[in-house]
Protein backbone atom coordinates (compact mmCIF):
# COMPACT_ATOMS: atom_id res chain seq x y z
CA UNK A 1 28.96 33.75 19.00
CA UNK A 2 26.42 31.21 20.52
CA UNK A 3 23.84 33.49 19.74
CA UNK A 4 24.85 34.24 16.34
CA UNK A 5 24.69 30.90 15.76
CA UNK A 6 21.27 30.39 17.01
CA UNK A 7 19.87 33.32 14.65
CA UNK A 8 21.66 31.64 11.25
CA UNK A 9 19.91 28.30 12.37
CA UNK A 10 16.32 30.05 12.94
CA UNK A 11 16.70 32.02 9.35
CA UNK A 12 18.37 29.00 7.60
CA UNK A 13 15.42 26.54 8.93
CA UNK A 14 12.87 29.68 8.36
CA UNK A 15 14.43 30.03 4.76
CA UNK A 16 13.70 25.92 4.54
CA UNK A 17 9.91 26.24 5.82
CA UNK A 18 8.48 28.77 3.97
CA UNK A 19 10.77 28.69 0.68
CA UNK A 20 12.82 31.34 0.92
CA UNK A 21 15.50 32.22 -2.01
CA UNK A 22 14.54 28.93 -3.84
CA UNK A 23 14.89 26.65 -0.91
CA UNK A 24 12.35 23.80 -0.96
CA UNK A 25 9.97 23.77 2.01
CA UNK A 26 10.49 20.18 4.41
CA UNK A 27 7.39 19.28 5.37
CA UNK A 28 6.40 16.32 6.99
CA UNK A 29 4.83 14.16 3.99
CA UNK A 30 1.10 13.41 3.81
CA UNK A 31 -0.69 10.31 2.90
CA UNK A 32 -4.98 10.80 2.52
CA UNK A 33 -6.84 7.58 3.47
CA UNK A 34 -10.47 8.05 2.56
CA UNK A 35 -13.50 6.50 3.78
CA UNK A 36 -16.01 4.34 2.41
CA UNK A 37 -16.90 5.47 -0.86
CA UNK A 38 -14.35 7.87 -0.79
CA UNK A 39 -12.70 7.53 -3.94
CA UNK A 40 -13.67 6.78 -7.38
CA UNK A 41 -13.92 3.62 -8.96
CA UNK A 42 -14.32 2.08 -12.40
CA UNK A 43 -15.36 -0.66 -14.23
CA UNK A 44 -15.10 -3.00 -17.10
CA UNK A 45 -17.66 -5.35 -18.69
CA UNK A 46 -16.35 -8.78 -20.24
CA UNK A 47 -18.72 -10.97 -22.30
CA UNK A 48 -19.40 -12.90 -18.95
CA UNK A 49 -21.10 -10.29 -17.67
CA UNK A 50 -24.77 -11.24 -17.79
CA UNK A 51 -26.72 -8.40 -16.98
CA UNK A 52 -30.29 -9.12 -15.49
CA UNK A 53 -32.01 -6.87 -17.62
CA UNK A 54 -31.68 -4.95 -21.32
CA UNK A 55 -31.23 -1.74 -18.91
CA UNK A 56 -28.04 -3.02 -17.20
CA UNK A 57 -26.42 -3.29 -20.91
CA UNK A 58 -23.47 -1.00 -21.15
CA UNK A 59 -25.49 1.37 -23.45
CA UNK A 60 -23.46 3.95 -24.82
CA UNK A 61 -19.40 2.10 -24.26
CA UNK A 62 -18.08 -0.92 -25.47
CA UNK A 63 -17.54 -4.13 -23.65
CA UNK A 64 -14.57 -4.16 -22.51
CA UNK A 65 -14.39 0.12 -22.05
CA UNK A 66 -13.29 1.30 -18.32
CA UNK A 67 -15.99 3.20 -17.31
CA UNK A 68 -17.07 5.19 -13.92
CA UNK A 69 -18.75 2.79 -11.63
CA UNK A 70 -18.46 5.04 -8.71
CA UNK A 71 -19.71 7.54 -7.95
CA UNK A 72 -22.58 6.73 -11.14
CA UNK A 73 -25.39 9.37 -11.17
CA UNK A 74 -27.70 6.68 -12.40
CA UNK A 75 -27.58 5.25 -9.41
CA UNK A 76 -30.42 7.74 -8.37
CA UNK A 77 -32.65 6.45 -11.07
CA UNK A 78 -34.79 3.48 -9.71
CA UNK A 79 -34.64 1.65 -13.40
CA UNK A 80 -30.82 1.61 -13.06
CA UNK A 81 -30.36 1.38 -9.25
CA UNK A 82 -30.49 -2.94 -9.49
CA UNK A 83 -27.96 -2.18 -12.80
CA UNK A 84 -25.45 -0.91 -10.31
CA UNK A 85 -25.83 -2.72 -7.03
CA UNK A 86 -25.44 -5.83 -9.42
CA UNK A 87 -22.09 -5.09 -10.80
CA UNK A 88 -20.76 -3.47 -7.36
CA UNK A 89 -21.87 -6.91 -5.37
CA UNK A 90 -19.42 -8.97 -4.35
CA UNK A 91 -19.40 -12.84 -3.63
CA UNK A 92 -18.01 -14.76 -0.77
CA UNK A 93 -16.19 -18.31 -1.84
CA UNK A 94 -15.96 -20.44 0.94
CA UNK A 95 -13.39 -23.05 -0.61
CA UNK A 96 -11.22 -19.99 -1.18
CA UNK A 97 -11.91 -18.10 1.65
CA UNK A 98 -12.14 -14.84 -0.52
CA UNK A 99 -14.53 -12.45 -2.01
CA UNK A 100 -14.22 -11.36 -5.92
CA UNK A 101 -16.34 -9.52 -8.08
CA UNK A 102 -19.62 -10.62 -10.09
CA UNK A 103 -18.35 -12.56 -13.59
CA UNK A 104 -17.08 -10.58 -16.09
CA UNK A 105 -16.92 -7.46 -13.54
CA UNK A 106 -13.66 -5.99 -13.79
CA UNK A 107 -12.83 -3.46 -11.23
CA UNK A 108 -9.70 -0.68 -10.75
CA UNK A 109 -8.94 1.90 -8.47
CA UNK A 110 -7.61 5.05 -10.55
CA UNK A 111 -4.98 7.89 -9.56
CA UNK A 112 -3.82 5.48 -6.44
CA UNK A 113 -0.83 8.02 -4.91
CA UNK A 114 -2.62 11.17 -6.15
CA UNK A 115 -5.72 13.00 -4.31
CA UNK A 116 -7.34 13.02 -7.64
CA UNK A 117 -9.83 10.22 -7.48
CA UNK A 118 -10.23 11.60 -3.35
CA UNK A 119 -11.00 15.59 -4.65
CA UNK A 120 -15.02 14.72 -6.46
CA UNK A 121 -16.61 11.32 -7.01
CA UNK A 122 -17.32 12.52 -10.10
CA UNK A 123 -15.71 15.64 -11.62
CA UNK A 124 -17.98 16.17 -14.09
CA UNK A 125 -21.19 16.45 -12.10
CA UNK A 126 -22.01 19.55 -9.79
CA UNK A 127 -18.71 19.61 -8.43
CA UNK A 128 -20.45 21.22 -5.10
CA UNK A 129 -22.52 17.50 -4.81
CA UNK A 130 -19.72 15.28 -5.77
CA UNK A 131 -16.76 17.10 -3.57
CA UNK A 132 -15.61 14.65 -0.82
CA UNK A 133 -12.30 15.73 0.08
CA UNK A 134 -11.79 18.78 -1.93
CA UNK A 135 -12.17 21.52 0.84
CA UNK A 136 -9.25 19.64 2.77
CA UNK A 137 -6.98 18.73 0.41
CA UNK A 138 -7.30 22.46 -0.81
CA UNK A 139 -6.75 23.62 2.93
CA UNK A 140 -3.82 21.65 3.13
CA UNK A 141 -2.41 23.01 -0.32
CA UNK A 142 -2.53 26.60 1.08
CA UNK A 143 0.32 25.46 3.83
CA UNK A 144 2.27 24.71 0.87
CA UNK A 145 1.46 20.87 0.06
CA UNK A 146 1.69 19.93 -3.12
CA UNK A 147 -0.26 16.72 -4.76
CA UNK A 148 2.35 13.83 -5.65
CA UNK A 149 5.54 15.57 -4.22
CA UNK A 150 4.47 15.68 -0.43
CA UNK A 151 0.74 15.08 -0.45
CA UNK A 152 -0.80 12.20 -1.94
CA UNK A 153 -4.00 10.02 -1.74
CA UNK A 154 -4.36 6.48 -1.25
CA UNK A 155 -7.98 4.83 -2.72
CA UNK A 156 -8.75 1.81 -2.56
CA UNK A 157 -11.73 -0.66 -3.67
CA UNK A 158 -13.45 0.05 -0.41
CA UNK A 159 -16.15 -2.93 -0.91
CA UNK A 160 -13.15 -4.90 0.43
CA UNK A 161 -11.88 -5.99 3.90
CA UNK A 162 -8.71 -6.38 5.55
CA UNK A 163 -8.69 -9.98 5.13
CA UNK A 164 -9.07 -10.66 1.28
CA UNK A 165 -6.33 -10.59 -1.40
CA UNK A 166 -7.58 -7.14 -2.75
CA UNK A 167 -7.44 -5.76 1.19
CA UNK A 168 -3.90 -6.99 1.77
CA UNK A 169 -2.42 -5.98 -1.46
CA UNK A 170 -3.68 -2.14 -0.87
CA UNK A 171 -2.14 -2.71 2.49
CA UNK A 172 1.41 -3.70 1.12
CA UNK A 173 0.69 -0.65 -1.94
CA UNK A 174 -0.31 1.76 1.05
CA UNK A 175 3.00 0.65 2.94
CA UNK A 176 5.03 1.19 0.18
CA UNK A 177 3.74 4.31 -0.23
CA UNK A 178 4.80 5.61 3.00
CA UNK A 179 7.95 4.72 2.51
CA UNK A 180 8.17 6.53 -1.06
CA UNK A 181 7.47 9.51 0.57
CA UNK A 182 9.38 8.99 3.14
CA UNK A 183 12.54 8.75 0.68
CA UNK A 184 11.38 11.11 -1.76
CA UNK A 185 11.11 14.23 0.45
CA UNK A 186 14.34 13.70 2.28
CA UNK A 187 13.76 10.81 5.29
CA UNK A 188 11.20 12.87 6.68
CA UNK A 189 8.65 11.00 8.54
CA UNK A 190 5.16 11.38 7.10
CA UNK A 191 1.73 12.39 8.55
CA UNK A 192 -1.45 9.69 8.05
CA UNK A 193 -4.79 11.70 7.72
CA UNK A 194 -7.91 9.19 7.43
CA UNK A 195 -11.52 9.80 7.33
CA UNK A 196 -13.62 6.78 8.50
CA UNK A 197 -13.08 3.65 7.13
CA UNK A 198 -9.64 5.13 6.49
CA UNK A 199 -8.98 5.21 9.87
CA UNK A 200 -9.26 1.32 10.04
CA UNK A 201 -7.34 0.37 7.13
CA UNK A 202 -4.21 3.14 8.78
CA UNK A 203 -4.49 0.97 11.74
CA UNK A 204 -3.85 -2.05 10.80
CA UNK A 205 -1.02 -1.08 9.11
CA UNK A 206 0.34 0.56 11.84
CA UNK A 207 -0.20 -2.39 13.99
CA UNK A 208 0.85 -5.22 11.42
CA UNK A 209 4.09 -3.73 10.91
CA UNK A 210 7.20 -3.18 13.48
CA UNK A 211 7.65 -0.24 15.87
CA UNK A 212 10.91 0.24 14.26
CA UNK A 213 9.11 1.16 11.44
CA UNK A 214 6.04 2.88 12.37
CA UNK A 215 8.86 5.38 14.58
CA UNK A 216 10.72 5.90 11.42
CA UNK A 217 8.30 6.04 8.80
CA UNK A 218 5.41 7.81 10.61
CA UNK A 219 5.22 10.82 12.32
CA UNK A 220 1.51 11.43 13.19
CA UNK A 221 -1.92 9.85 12.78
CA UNK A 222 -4.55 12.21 12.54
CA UNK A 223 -7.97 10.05 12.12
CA UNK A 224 -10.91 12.10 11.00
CA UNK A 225 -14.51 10.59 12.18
CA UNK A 226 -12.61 6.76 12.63
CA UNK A 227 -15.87 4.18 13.60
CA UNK A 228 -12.93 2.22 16.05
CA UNK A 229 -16.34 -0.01 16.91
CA UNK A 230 -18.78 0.38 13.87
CA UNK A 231 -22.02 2.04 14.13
CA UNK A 232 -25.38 0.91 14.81
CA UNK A 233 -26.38 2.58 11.37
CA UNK A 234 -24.71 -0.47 9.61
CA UNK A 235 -27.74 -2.32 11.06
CA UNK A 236 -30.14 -0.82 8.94
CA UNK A 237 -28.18 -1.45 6.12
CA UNK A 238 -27.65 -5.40 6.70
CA UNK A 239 -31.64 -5.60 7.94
CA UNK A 240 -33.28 -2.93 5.88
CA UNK A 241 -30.76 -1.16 3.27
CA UNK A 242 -29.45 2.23 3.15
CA UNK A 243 -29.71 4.77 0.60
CA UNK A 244 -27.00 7.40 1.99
CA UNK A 245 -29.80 9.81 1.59
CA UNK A 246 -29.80 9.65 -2.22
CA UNK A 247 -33.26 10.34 -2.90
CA UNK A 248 -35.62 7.80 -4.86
CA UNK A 249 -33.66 4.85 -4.48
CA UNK A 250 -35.44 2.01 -2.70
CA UNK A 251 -33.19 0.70 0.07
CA UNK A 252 -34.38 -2.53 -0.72
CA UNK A 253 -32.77 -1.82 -4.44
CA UNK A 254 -29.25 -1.83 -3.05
CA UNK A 255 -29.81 -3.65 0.75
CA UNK A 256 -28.03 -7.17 -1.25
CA UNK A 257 -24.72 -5.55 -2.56
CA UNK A 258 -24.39 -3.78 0.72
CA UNK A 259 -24.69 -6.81 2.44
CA UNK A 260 -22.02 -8.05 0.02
CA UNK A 261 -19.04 -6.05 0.96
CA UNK A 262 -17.03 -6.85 2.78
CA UNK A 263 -15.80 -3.78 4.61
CA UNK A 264 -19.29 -3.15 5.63
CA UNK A 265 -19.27 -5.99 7.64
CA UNK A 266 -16.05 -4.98 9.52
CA UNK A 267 -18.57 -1.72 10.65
CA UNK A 268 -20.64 -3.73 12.71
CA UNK A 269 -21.13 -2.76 15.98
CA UNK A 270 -17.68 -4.15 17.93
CA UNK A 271 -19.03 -6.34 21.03
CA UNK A 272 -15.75 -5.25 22.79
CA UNK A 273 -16.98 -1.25 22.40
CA UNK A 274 -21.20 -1.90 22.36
CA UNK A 275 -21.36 -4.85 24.54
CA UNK A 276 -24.73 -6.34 25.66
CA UNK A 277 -26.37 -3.10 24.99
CA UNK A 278 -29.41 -3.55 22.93
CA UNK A 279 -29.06 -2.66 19.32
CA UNK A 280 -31.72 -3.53 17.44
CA UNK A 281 -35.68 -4.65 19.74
CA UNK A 282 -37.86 -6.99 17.84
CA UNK A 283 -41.28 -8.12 19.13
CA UNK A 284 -39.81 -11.49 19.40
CA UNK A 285 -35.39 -11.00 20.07
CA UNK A 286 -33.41 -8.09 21.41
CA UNK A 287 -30.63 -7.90 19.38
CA UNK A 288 -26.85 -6.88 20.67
CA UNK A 289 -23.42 -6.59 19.43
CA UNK A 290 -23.01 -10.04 21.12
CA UNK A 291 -25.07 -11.98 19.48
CA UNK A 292 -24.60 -10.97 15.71
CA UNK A 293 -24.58 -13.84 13.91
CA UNK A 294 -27.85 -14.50 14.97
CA UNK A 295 -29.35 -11.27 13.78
CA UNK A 296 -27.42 -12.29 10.44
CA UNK A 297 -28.86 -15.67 10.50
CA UNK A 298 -32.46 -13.54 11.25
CA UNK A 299 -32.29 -10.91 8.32
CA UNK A 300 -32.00 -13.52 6.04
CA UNK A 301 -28.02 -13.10 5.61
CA UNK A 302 -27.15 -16.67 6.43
CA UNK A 303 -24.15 -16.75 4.32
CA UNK A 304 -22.80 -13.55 6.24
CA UNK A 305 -22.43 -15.74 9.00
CA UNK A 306 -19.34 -17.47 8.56
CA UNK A 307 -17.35 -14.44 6.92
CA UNK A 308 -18.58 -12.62 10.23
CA UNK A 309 -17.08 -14.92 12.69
CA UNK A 310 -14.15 -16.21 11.21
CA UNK A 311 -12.68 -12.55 9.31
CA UNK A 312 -14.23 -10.32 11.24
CA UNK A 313 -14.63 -11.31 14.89
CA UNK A 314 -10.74 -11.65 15.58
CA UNK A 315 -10.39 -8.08 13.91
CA UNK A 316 -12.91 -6.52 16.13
CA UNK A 317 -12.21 -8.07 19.20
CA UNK A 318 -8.96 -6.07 19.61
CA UNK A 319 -8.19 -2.35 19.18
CA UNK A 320 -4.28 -2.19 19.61
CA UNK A 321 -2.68 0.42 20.27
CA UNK A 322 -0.73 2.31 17.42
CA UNK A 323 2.52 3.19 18.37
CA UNK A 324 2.82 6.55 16.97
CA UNK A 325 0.98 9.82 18.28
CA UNK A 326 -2.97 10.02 17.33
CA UNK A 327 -5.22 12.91 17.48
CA UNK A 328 -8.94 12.04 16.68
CA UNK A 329 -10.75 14.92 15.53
CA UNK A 330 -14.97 13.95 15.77
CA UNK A 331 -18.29 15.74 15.53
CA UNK A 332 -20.35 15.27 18.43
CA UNK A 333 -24.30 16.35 19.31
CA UNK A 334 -25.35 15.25 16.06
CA UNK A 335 -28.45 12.58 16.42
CA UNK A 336 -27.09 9.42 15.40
CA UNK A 337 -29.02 5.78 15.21
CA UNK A 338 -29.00 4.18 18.59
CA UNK A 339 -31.51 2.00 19.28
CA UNK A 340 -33.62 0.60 16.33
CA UNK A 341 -37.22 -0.87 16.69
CA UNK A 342 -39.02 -2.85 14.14
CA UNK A 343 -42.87 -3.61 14.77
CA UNK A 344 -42.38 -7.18 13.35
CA UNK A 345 -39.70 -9.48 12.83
CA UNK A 346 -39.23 -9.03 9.37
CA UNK A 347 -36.81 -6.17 7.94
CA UNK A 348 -37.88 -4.83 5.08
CA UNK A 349 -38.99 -1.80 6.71
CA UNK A 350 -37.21 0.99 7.70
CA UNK A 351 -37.19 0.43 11.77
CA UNK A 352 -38.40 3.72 14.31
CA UNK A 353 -35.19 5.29 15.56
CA UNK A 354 -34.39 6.11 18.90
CA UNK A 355 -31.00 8.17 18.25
CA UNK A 356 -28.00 9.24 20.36
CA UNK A 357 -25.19 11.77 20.61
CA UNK A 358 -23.00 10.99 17.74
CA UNK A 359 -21.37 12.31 14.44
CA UNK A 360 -25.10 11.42 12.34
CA UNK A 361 -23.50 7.64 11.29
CA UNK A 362 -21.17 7.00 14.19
CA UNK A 363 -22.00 6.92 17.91
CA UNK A 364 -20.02 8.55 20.30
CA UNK A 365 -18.99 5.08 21.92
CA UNK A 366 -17.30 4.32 18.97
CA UNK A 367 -15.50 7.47 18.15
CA UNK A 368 -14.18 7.99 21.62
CA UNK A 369 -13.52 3.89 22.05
CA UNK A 370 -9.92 4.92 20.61
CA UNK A 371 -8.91 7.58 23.50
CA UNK A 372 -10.77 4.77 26.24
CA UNK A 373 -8.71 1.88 24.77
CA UNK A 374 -5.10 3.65 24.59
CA UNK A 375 -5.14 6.90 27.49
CA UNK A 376 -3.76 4.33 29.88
CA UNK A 377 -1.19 3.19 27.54
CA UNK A 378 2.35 3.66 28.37
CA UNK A 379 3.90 5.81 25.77
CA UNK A 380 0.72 6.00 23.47
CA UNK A 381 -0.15 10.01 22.96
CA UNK A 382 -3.70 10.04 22.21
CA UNK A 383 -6.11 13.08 21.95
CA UNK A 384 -9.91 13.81 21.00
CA UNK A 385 -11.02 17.35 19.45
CA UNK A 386 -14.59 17.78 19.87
CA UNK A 387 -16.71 19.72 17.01
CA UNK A 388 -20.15 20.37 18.55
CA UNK A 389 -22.83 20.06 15.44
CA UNK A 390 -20.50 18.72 12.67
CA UNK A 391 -21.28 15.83 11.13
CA UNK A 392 -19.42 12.55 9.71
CA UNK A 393 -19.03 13.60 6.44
CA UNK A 394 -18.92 17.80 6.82
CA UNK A 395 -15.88 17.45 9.37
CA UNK A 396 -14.06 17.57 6.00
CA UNK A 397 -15.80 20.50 4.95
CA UNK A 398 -16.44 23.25 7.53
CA UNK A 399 -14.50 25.74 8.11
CA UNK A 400 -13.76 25.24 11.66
CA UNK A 401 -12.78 21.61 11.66
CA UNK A 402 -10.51 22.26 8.63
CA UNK A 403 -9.06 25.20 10.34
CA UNK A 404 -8.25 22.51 13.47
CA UNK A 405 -6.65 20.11 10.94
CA UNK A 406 -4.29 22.46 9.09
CA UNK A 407 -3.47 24.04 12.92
CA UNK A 408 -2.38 20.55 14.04
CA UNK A 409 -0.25 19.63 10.49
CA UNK A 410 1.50 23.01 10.65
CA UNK A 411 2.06 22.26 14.71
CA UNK A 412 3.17 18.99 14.07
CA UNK A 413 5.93 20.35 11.44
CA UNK A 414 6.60 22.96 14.29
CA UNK A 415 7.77 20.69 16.74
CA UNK A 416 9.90 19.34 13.91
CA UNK A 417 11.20 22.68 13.22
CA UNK A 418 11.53 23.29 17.35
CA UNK A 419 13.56 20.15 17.34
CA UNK A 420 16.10 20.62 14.77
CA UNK A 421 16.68 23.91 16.40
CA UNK A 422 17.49 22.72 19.97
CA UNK A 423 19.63 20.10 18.10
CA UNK A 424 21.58 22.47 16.53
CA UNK A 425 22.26 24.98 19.73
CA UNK A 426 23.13 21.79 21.59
């Protein structure tokens, strides 16, 4: 009889998993937490915007019209490339202690609970350039996800850190969604998937919020390429600019709003991962992750100084432990910014590279600072997949690291499965 038993709870749990006569699957939930320009992002232009030149008028849309603002293909065209870092700059008020957008810039993030804004940056381009997430979140509809009922997306204005009003409010809307679908797909506990940036934002959630409620509402954190102690690559984007490799934009075009945003800031290299190590060799200063508000001060990024040390100094000077099981999947043996050299001490040349083992953007120090931080912590499961020669961005793409991350969703909902059938021959 016991075993009879047994056999109706593996084919009524089997029937349950794979949708047998009608029955719904149960799969743990999934929330999407993209990366730094991971997600689309519009606009809207009010009569305060002033725009510097008769190029940055909104030619072809009304004032007032939501419109694409990223990813925009003009960005590519050097007559347009000051159009767009001026209306994607942000500016720091001291009295308020916040950032906000340039007057009569309006900004939105569309599709927030979907992965539609997470799929292409822009849908109507070459859907082959513009596909960020699209390989995954197709790989993860194959097991039988499905967008809005137990997969969704959360974007966000990624300009933004934790510490502004835009930051915590897409904290408290990426808490809430948790719990939605928690609820909505029957108290099952949901799985986090973050690329990047993401993996920072997931964090701090995790860690701002109870145990008793990371344990109920969160079954797994799988962080994809997380920078847990920035990169030495945001160096050359505070001192020199950074074009992403989009070709025939002048670094020096965009190096102002990049120094703007906020989040970029938070990807400094973490004195508690890079310590005294020198980052960045000048004729005249050696420059480390100790002493960055001098190489602020040095760039000519004075005003970066304050928002550095005050909001993001007591961020990265920690790296708590989550609570919840974490496996970080990374590319490694990639060569990744190091150690940068400039011949004078002025930045508005690119610096000589000396590079490192890495992902291509983040250095191995930094993706591994994670399992070095929380291995020793009692009751913290952590592990690290390696990917030899895949990169930051392609670890969403290849068909090895994709085949990694559906293997660990489906084992995840497998240990679910195991458990409910132990529990029920108990």
């Amino acid at each position: 009889m016991q075993g009879v038993r047994l056999i109706t709870g593996i084919l009524m749990m089997a029937f349950a998993v794979h949708g047998c006569y009608g029955v719904r699957e149960r799969l743990h939930p999934i929330v999407l937490v993209p990366g730094s320009g991971g997600n689309q992002l519009e606009g809207k232009l009010s009569e305060k915007y002033k725009p510097s030149s008769l190029l940055c008028r909104p030619w072809g849309r009304e004032k007032n019209e939501w419109f694409r603002l990223w990813f925009d293909i003009s960005v590519i065209i050097p007559s347009f490339t000051k159009c767009f870092a001026e209306r994607m700059t942000l500016y720091y008020d001291p009295k308020a202690k916040d950032y906000h957008n340039a007057p009569g810039v309006e900004t939105r993030v569309p599709h927030f609970g979907s992965v539609l804004s997470l799929r292409y940056l822009d849908p109507n381009l070459n859907r082959h350039i513009t596909a960020y997430m699209e390989p995954l979140i197709s790989s993860i509809e194959d097991i039988g996800y499905i967008d809005e009922e137990n997969l969704f997306g959360a974007p966000y204005d990624f300009r933004y850190g934790l510490n502004s009003s835009v930051g915590s409010k897409f904290l408290k809307d990426l808490k809430t969604l948790i719990e939605n679908a928690y609820f909505s797909n029957g108290e099952v506990p949901t799985i986090l998937i973050s690329h990047s940036l993401g993996g920072l934002w997931v964090l701090r959630l995790l860690c701002q919020n109870p145990m008793s409620w990371r344990q109920k509402y969160v079954k797994h954190f799988i962080a994809l390429s997380a920078p847990w102690g920035g990169t030495v690559q945001e160096l050359i984007t505070f001192a020199s600019g950074y074009t992403l490799g989009v070709p025939l934009v002048d670094p020096l075009l965009v190096r102002g709003e990049q120094r703007s945003s906020e989040s970029n800031m938070w990807l400094l290299p973490s004195p508690r991962i890079f310590g005294h190590r020198s980052l960045v060799i000048t004729p005249n200063k050696t420059y480390s992750a100790k002493n960055m508000p001098q190489f602020l001060e040095d760039i000519g990024f004075s005003q970066g100084v304050e928002p550095y040390i005050k909001r993001v100094l007591p961020i990265t000077g920690e790296l708590p432990a989550p609570g919840v099981p974490v496996t970080c999947l990374i590319g490694s043996g990639i060569e990744t910014p190091e150690t940068l050299f400039y011949e004078r001490s002025e930045f508005d040349t690119q610096p000589a590279v000396v590079n490192g083992d890495g992902d291509g953007t983040v250095n191995m120090v930094s993706l591994l600072a994670a399992f070095e931080e929380w291995s020793s912590v009692e009751e913290q499961v952590v592990k690290v997949v390696k990917f030899p020669g895949v990169s930051h961005t392609s670890i969403l793409k290849v068909d090895e690291s994709l085949r990694k991350i559906v293997s660990e969703i489906s084992r995840i909902n497998s240990l679910s499965l195991s458990s409910v059938i132990r529990f029920g021959r108990a």
